[in-house]
Protein backbone atom coordinates (compact mmCIF):
# COMPACT_ATOMS: atom_id res chain seq x y z
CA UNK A 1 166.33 98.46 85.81
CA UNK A 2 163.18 97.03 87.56
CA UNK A 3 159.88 98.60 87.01
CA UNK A 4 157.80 99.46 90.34
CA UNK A 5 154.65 97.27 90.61
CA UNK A 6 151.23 99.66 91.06
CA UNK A 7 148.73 98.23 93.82
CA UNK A 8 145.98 96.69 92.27
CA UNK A 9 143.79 99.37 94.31
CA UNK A 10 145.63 102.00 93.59
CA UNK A 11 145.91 100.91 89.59
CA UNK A 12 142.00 100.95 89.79
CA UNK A 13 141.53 104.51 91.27
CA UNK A 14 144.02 105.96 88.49
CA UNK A 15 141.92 104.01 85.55
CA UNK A 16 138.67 105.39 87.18
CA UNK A 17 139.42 108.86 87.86
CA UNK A 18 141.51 109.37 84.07
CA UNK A 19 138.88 107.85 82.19
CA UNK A 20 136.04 109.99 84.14
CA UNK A 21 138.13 113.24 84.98
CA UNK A 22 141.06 113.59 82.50
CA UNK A 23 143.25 114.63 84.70
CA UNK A 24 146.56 117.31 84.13
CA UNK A 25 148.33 115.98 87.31
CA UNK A 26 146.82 113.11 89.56
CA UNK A 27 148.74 111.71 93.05
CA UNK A 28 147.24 108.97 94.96
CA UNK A 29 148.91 107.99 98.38
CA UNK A 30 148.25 104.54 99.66
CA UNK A 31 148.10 105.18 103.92
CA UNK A 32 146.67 101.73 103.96
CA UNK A 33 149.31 100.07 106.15
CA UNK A 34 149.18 103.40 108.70
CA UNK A 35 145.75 101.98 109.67
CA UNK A 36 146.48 98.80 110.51
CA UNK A 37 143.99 96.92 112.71
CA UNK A 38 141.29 100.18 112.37
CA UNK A 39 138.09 98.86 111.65
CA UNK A 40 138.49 99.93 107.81
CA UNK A 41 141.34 97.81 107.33
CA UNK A 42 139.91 94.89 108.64
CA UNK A 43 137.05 94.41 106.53
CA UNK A 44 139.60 95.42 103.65
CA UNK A 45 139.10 98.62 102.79
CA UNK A 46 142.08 101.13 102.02
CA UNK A 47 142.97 104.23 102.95
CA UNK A 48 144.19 106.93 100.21
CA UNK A 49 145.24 110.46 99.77
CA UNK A 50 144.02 111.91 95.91
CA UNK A 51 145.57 115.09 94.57
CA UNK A 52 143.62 115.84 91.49
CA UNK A 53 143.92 118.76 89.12
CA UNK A 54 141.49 118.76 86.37
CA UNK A 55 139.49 120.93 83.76
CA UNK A 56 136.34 119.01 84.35
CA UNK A 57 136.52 120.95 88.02
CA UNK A 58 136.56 124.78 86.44
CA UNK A 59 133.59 126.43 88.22
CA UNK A 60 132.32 123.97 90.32
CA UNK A 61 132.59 124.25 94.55
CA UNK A 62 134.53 121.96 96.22
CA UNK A 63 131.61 119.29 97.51
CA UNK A 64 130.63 119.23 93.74
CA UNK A 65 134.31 118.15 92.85
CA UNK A 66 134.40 115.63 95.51
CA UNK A 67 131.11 114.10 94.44
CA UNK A 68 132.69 114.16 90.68
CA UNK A 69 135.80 111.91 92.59
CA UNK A 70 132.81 109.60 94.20
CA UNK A 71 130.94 109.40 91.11
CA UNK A 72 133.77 108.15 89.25
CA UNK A 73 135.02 105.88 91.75
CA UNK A 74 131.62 104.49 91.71
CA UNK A 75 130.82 100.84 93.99
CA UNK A 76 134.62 101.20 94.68
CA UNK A 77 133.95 103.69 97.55
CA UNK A 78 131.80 100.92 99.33
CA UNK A 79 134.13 97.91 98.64
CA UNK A 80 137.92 98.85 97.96
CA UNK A 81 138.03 102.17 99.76
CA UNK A 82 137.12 102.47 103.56
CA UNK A 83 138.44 106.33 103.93
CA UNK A 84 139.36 108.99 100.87
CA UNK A 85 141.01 112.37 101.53
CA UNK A 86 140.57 114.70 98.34
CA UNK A 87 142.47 117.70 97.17
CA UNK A 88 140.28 118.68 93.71
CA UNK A 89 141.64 121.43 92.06
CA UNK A 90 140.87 123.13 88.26
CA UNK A 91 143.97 124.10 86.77
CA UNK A 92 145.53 127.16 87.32
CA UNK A 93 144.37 126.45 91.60
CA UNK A 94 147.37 124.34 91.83
């Protein structure tokens, strides 16, 4: 049985947003290769879908969540990641 190989990007967004977030359920999507030759993906960047479902986002509006996700993704979001689309839900939203 062969084990599936996680992007190194993708491996890094999962580490981030788990240690910062502790996460019940957490998806990420790689649409990197859908952007090929957009500006983003020339300079390196990826593109990624998050799904995140967490306690830490009980109470807070949705632009606080998201700036939870950029927090924790820290110099990432300048470097690794050209374009992030966020779904940030506290549990029981899902």
């Amino acid at each position: 049985m062969s084990e599936t190989v996680e992007d190194p990007r993708v491996q890094m967004i999962r580490e981030r947003l788990t240690a910062a977030l502790r996460p019940e359920r957490l998806e990420i999507i790689d649409e990197t290769a859908r952007h090929a030759g957009h500006e983003g993906a020339r300079a390196g960047g990826g593109h990624y879908i998050v799904t995140i479902v967490s306690p830490a986002f009980a109470g807070k509006k949705p632009i606080e969540r998201h700036r939870m996700v950029y927090d924790a993704l820290g110099e990432a979001m300048h470097k690794e990641i050209h374009a992030l689309s966020i779904k940030a839900l506290a549990p029981g939203e899902a």
